[in-house]
Protein backbone atom coordinates (compact mmCIF):
# COMPACT_ATOMS: atom_id res chain seq x y z
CA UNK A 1 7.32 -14.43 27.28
CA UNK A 2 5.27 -17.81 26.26
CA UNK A 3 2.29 -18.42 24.64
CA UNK A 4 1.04 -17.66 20.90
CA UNK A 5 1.37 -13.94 21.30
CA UNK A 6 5.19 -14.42 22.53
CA UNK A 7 5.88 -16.68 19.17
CA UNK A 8 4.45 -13.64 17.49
CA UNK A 9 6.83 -11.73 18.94
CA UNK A 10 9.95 -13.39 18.44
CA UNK A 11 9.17 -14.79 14.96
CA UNK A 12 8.31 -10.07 14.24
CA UNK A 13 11.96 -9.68 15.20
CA UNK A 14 14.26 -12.58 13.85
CA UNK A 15 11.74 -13.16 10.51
CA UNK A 16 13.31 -11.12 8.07
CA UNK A 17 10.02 -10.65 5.68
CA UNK A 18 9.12 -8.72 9.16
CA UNK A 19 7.68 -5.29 8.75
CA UNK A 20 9.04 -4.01 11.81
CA UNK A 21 12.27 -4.11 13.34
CA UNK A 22 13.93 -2.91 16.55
CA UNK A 23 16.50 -1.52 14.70
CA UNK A 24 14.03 0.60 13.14
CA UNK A 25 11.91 1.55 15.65
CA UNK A 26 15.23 3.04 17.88
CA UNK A 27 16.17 5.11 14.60
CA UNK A 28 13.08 6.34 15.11
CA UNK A 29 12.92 7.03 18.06
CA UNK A 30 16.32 9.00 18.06
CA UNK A 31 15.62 10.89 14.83
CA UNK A 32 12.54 12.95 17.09
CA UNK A 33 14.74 13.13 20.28
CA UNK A 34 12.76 10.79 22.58
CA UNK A 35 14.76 9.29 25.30
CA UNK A 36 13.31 6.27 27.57
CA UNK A 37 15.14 4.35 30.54
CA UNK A 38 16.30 1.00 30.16
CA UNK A 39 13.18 -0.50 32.10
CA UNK A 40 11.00 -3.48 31.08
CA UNK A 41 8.43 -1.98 28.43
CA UNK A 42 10.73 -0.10 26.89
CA UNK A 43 9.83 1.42 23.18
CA UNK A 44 10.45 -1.93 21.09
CA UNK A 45 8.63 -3.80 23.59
CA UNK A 46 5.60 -1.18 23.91
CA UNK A 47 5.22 -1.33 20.59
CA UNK A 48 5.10 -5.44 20.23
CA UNK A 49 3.03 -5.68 22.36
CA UNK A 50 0.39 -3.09 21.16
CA UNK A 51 0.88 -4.66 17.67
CA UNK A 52 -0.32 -8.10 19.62
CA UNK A 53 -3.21 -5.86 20.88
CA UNK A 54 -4.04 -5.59 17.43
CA UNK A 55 -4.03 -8.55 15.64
CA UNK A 56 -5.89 -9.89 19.20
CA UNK A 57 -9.18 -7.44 17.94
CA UNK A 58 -8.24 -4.50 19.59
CA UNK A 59 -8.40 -6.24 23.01
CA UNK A 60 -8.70 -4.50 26.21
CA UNK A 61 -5.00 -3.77 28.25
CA UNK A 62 -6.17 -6.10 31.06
CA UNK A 63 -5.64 -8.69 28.30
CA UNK A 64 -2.18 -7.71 27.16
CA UNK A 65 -0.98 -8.62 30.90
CA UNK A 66 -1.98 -12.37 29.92
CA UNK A 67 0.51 -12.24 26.59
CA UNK A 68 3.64 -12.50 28.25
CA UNK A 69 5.81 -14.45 31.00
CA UNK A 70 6.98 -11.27 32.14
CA UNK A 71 5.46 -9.00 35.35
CA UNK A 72 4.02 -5.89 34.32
CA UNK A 73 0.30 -4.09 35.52
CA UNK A 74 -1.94 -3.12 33.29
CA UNK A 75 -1.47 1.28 34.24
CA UNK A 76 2.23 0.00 33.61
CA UNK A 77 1.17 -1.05 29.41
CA UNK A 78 -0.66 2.44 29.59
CA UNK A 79 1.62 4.69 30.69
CA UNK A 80 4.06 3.00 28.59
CA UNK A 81 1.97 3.58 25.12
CA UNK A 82 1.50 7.12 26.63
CA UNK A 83 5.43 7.82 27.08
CA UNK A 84 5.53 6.82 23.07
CA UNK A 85 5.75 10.03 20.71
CA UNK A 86 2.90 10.10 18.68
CA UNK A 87 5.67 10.74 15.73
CA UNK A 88 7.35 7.38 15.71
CA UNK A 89 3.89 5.94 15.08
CA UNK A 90 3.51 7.67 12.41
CA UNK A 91 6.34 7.51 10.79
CA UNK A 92 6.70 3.78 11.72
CA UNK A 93 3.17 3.43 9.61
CA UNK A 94 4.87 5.39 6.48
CA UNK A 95 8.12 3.55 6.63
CA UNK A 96 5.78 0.01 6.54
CA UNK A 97 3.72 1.28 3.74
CA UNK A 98 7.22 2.57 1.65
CA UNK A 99 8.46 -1.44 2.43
CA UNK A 100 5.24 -2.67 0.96
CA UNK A 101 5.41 -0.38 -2.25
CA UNK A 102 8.84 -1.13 -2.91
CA UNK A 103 7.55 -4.61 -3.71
CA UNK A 104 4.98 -3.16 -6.49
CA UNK A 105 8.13 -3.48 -9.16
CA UNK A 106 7.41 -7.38 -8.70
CA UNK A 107 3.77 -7.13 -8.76
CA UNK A 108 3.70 -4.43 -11.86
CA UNK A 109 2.81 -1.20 -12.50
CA UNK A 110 0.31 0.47 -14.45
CA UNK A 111 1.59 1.39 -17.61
CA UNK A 112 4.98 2.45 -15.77
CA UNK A 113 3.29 4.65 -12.90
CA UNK A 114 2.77 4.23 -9.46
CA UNK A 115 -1.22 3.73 -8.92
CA UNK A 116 -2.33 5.67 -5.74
CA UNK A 117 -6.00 6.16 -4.55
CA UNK A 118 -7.50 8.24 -1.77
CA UNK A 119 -10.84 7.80 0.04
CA UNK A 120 -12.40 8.59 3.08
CA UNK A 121 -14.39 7.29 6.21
CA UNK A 122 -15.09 7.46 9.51
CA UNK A 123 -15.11 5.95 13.22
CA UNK A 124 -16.09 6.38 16.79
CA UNK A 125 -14.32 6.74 19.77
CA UNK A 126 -15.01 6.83 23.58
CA UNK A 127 -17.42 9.69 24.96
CA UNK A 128 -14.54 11.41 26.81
CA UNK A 129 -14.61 15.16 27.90
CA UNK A 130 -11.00 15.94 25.29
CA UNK A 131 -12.93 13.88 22.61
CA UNK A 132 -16.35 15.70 23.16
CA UNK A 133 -15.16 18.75 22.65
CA UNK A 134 -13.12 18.05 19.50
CA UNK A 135 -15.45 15.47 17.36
CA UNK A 136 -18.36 16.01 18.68
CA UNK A 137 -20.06 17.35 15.71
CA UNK A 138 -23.99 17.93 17.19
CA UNK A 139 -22.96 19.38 20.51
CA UNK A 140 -26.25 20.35 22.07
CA UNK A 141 -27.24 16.49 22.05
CA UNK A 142 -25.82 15.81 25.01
CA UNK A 143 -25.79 11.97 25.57
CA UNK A 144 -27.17 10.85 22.44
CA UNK A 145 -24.17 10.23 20.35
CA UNK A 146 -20.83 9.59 20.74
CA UNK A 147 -17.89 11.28 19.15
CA UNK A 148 -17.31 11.03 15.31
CA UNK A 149 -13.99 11.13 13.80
CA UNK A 150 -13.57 11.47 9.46
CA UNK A 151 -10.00 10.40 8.08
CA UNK A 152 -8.86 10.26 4.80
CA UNK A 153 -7.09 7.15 3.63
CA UNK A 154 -4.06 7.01 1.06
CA UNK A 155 -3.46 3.83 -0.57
CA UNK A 156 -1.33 2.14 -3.02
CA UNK A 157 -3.46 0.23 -5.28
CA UNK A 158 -1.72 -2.12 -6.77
CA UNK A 159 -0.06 -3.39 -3.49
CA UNK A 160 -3.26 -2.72 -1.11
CA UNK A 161 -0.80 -0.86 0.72
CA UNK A 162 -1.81 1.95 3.54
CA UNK A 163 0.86 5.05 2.89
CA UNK A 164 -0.62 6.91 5.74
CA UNK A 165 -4.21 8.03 7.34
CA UNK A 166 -5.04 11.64 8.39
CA UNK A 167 -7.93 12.49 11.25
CA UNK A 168 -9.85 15.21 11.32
CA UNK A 169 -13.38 16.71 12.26
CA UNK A 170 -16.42 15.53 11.05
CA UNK A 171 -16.67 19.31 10.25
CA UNK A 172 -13.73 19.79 8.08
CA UNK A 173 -14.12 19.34 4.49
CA UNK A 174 -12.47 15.71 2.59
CA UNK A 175 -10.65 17.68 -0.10
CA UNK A 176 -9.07 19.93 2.90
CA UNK A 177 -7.77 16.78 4.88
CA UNK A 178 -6.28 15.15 2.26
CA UNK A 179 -3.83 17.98 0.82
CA UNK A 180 -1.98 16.78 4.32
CA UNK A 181 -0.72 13.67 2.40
CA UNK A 182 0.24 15.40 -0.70
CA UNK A 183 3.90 15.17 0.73
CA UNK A 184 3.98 11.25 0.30
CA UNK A 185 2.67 11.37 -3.92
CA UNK A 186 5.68 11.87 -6.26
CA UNK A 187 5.96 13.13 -10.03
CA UNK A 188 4.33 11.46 -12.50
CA UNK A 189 1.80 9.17 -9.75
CA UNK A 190 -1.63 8.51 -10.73
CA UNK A 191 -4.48 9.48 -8.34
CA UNK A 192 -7.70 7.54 -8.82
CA UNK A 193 -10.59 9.02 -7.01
CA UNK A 194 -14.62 8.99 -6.83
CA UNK A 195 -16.49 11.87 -7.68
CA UNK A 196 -16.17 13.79 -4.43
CA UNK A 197 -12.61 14.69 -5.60
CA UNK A 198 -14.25 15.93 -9.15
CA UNK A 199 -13.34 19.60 -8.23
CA UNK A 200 -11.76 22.01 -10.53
CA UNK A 201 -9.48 23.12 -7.76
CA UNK A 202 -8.47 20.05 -6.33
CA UNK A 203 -7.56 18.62 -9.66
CA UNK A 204 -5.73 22.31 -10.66
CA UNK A 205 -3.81 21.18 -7.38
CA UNK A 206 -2.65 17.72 -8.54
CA UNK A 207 -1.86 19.54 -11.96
CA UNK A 208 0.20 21.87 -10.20
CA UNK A 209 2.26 19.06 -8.52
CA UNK A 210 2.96 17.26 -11.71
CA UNK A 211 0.26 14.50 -10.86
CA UNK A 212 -2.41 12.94 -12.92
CA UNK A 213 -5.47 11.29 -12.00
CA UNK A 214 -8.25 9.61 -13.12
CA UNK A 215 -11.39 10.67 -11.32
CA UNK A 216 -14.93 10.50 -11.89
CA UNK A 217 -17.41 13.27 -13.27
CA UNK A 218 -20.42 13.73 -11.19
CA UNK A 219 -23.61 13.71 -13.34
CA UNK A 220 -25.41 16.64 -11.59
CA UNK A 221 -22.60 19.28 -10.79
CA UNK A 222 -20.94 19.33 -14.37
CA UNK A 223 -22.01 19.22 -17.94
CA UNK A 224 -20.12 17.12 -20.30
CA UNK A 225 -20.98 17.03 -24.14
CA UNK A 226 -18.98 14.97 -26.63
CA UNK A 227 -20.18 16.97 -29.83
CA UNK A 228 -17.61 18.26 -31.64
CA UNK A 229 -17.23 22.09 -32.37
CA UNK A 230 -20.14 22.53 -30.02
CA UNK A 231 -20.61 25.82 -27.97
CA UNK A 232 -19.46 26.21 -23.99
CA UNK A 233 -19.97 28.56 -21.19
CA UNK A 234 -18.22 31.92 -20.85
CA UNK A 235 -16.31 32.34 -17.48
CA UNK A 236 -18.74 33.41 -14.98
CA UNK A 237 -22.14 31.77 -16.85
CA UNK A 238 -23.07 28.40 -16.91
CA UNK A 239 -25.45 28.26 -19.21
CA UNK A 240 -23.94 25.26 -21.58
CA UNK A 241 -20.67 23.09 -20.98
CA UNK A 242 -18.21 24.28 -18.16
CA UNK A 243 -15.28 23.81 -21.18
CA UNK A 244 -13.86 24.75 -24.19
CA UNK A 245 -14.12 21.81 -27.04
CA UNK A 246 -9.84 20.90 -28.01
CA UNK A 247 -9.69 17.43 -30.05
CA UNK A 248 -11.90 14.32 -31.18
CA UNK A 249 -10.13 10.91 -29.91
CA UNK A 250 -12.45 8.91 -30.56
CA UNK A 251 -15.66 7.71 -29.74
CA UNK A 252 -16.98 9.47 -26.38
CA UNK A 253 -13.60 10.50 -25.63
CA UNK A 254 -11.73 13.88 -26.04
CA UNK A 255 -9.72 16.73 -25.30
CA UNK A 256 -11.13 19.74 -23.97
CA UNK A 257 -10.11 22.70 -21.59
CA UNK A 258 -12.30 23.26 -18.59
CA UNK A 259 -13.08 26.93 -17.19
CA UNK A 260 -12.13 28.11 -14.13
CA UNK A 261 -15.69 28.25 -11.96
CA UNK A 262 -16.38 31.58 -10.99
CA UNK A 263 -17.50 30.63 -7.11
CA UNK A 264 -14.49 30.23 -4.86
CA UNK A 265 -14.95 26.87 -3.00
CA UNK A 266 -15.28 26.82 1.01
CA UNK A 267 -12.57 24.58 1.68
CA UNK A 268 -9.63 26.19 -0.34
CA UNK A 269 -8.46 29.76 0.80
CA UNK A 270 -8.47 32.38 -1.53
CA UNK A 271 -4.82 33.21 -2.24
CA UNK A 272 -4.86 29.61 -3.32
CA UNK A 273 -7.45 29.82 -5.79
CA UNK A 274 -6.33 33.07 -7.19
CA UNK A 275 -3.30 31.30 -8.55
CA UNK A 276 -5.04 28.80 -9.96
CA UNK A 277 -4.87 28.77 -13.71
CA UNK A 278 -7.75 30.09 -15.66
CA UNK A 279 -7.60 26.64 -17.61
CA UNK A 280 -7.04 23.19 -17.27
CA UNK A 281 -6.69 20.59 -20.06
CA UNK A 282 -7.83 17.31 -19.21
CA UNK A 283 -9.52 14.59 -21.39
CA UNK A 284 -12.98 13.31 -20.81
CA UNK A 285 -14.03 9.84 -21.82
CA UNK A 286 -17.15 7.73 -21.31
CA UNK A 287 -18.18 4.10 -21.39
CA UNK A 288 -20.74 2.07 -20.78
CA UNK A 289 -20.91 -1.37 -18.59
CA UNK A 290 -22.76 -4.40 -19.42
CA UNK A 291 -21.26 -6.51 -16.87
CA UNK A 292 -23.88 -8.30 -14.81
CA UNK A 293 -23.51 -7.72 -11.27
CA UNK A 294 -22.49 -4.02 -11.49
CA UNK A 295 -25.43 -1.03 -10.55
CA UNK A 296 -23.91 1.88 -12.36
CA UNK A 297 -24.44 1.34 -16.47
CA UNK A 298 -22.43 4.90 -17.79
CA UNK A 299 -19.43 6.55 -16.51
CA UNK A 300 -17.38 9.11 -17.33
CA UNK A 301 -14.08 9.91 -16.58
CA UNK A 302 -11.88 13.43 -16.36
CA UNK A 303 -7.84 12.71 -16.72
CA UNK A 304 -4.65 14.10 -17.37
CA UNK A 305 -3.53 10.89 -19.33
CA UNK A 306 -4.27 13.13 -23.17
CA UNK A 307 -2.00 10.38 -25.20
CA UNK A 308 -4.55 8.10 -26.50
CA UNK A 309 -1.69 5.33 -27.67
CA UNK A 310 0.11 5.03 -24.77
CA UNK A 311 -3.43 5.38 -22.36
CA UNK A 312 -6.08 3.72 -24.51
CA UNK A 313 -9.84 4.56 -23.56
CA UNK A 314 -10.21 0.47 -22.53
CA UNK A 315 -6.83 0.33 -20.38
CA UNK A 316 -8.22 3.84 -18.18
CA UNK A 317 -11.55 2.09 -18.00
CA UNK A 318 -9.95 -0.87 -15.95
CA UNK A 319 -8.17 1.20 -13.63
CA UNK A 320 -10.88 3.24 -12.77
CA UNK A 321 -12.44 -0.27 -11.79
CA UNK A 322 -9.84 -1.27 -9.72
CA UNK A 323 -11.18 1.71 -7.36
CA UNK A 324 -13.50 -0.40 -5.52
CA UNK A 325 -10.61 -2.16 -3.81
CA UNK A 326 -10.13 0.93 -2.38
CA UNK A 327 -13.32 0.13 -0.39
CA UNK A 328 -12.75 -3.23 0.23
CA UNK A 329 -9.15 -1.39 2.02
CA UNK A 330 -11.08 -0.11 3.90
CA UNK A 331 -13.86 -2.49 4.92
CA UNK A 332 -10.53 -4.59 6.28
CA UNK A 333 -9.38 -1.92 8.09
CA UNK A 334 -12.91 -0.92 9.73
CA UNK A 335 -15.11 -4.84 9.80
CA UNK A 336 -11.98 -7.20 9.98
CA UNK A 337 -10.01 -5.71 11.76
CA UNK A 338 -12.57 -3.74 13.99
CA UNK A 339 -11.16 -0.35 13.46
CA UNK A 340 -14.61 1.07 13.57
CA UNK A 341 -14.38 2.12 16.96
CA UNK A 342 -11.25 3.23 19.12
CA UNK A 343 -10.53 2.71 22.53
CA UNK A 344 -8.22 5.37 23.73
CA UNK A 345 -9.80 8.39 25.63
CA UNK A 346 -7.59 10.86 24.34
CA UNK A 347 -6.40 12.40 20.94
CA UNK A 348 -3.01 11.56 21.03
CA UNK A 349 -3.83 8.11 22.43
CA UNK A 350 -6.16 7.86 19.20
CA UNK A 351 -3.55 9.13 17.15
CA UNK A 352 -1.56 5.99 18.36
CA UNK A 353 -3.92 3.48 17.99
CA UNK A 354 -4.85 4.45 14.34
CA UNK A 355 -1.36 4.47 13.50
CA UNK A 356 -0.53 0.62 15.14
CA UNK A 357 -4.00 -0.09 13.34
CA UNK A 358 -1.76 1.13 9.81
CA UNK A 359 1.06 -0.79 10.65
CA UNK A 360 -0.42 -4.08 11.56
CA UNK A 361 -2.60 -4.07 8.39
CA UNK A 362 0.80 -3.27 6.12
CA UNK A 363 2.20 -6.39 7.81
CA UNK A 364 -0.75 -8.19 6.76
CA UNK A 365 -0.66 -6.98 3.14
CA UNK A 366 3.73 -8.07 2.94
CA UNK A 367 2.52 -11.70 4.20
CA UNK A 368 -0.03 -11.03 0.92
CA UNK A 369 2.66 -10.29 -1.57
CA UNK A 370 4.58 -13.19 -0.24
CA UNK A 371 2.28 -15.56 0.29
CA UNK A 372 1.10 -14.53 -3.28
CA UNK A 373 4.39 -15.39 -5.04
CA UNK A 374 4.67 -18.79 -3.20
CA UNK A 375 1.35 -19.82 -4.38
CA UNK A 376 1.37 -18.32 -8.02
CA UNK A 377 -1.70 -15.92 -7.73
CA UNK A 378 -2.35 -12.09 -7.79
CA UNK A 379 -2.09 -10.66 -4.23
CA UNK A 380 -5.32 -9.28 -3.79
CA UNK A 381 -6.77 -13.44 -4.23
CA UNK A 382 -4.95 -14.23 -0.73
CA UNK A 383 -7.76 -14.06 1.76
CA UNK A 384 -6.84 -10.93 4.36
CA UNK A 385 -8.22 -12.26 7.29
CA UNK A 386 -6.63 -15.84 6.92
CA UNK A 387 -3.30 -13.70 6.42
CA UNK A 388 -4.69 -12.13 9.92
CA UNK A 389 -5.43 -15.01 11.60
CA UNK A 390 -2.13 -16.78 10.95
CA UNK A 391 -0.48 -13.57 12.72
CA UNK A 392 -2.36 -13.53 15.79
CA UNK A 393 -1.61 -17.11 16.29
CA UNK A 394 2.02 -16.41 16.56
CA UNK A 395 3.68 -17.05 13.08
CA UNK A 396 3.51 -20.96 13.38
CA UNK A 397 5.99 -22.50 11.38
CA UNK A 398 9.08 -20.43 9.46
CA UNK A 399 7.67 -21.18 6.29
CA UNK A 400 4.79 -19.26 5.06
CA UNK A 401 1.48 -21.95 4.96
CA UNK A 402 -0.44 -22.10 1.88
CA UNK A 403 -3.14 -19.46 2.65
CA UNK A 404 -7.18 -19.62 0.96
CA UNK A 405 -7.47 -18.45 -2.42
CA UNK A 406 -10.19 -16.29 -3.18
CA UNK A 407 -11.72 -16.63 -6.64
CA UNK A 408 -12.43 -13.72 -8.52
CA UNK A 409 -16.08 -12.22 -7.33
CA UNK A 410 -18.14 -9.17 -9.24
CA UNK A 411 -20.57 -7.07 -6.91
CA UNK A 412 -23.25 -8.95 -5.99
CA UNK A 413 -26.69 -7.94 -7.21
CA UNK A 414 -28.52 -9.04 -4.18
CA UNK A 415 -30.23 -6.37 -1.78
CA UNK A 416 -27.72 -5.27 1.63
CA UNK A 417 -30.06 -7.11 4.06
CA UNK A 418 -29.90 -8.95 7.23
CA UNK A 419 -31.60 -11.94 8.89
CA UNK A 420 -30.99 -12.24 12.46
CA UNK A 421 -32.97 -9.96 14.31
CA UNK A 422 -31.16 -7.07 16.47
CA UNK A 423 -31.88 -7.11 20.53
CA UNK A 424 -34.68 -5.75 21.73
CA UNK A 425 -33.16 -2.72 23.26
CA UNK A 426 -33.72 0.64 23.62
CA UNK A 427 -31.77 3.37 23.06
CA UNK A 428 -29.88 5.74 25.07
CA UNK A 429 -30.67 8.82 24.38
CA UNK A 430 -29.73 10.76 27.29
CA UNK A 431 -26.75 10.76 30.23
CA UNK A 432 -26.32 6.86 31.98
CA UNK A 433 -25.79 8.52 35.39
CA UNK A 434 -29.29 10.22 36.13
CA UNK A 435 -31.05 6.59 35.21
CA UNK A 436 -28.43 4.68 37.76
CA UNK A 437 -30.75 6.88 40.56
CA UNK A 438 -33.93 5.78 39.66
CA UNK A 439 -35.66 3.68 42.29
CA UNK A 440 -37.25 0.32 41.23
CA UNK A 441 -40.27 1.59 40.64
CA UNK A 442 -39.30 4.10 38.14
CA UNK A 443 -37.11 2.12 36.37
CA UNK A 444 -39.93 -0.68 35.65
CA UNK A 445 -41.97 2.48 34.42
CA UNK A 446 -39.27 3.23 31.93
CA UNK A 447 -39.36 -0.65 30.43
């Protein structure tokens, strides 16, 4: 193969700060049974080159033809992603994000735990007849939307790292999708979460599994009052605080037990919620922000961190701030990296694509940690899509370039606007086919 995209490959397979491997990819392969001929795109080469596809914007396969020196048609690339098991991908993507967390000993923990944070979004995908019928979530308007797809996101925050991604329906609940990563958190990890996740039962759940977390209280669904001795609600009623008053700490922050709601939420069946405990300790703390820059001025926080030594109020402030590179994750994932919306036409071909999508950004976020040490900064000051751009281009070089330096930015306190003006064009709101019939006459009517 020559050209940029052939560097690229070559440099992925003898560099060994590489994410992926060949030797890793056959495991893989032979650990879910998949067997392939010894032809020209073979697995390792599939794979290379749809990580190229990538980094090149999510290009079209007509385009991957022009990355190599090698023959090969473009239903040749497609049948070849097709014949790879959507299971390698995936576990390719978790086996990229456990490389990338290994490295958070060097970069430092939080108070000796692992820092994890989930979060969720959404994309589009092609207006196929499989993908109609499984994310399209307003099915009687035919032709005026296109297929909607919500995943949950689990990263590693102090790395940026992506530990896996799980799809679902725009109809199925957040807190329901992500119990399908519970399987990657271990003992003693701390969840950090917004305050869709501020549910008695999901937190019960992360008690249950010897997790803590440190999660926001909405201001409108639950009642929290930091007077001591003061009265609550009796299971059942809500008529006063939704727990039972435990232990001054200090200063807007204490220990209380919160009651078991009486309602049995929609997403959670109910042999689950039966065995949820009656009550959950947790500690609630809140603090205000006077940082310019920053919209929300009060917050308060539920978590299972009750030692106020070891967890001071000021030190579970700061990593409930660090949440917002959470979104930033994913803004690289979606705007950067044009994630926002998927080619493939069907859902394991999306499946695929999501998971390459995972694995290129890990490889991204290694170069970060690297690149970081080289240069003496923190990793998340290496610009991401300088990181990107240097891939794409093939590696130049076997030394790692000095890459830009972001400084430090707050949230910027000007309005989300826009000054170029969008196209004047309308809308489709109805099937393209019908309007492709129109004579000329009609069609100038319809302008």
């Amino acid at each position: 193969m020559d050209g940029s995209i052939a560097r690229s490959v070559r440099q992925i397979k003898a560099d060994p700060r590489a994410i992926v491997s060949p030797s890793s990819i056959y495991r893989l392969c032979q650990a879910v049974g998949h067997r392939w001929r010894d032809r020209t795109l073979g697995p390792v080469e599939t794979i290379y080159l749809f990580i190229a596809q990538i980094l090149h914007g999510n290009t079209s396969c007509a385009h991957v033809r022009q990355f190599g020196g090698f023959a090969f048609t473009r239903s040749a690339y497609c049948e070849a992603r097709k014949r790879l098991p959507v299971q390698v991908l995936r576990d390719l993507l978790r086996a990229t994000g456990q490389r990338v967390t290994e490295h958070a000993s060097r970069v430092g923990l939080w108070c000796g735990h692992r820092v994890v944070s989930v979060d969720g979004s959404a994309f589009s995908m092609s207006d196929t007849k499989e993908l109609d019928g499984l994310f399209r979530w307003a099915p009687g308007n035919r032709g005026h939307e296109l297929p909607v797809s919500r995943f949950v996101a689990l990263f590693d925050l102090i790395t940026g790292a992506l530990l896996d991604l799980a799809p679902a329906s725009m109809r199925d609940h957040e807190l329901a999708i992500v119990q399908r990563l519970h399987h990657l958190l271990r003992p003693g990890d701390v969840v950090v979460a917004d305050r869709l996740y501020c549910a008695y039962a999901y937190l019960a759940q992360l008690f249950s599994l010897q997790l803590h977390f440190v999660i926001r209280v909405p201001v409108g669904s639950r009642r929290v009052d930091f007077r001591a001795h003061r009265p609550h609600a009796r299971h059942g009623h809500w008529k006063g605080p939704q727990s039972i008053w435990i232990r001054r700490l200090g200063k807007h922050d204490q220990i209380v037990d919160w009651i078991k709601p009486a309602l049995v939420p929609t997403w959670l069946p109910r042999e689950t919620w039966e065995a949820l405990p009656k009550l959950l300790r947790v500690r609630e703390l809140r603090y205000r922000i006077t940082r310019r820059g920053f919209r929300t001025r009060e917050v308060t926080l539920v978590t299972t961190l009750l030692d106020p030594e070891q967890y001071p109020k000021k030190a579970v402030a700061e990593l409930y701030g660090l949440r917002w590179q959470v979104e930033t994750n994913l803004r690289h994932l979606k705007t950067t990296m044009r994630m926002d919306v998927l080619r493939c036409q069907t859902l394991d071909g999306i499946s695929r694509e999501l998971a390459v999508f995972g694995i290129v950004y890990n490889a991204v976020r290694l170069v970060m940690i690297n690149a970081a040490e080289a240069q003496g900064v923190p990793p998340d000051h290496i610009s991401f899509i300088d990181v990107l751009r240097w891939l794409e281009l093939g590696c130049p070089g076997r030394e790692l370039p000095r890459f830009l330096v972001n400084p430090r930015r707050c949230r910027s306190p000007a309005p989300r606007q826009t000054r170029r003006r969008p196209r004047p064009l309308r809308y489709l709101t109805g099937p393209r086919t019908p309007q492709r019939n129109l004579s000329n006459d009609q069609h100038l009517l319809l302008i």
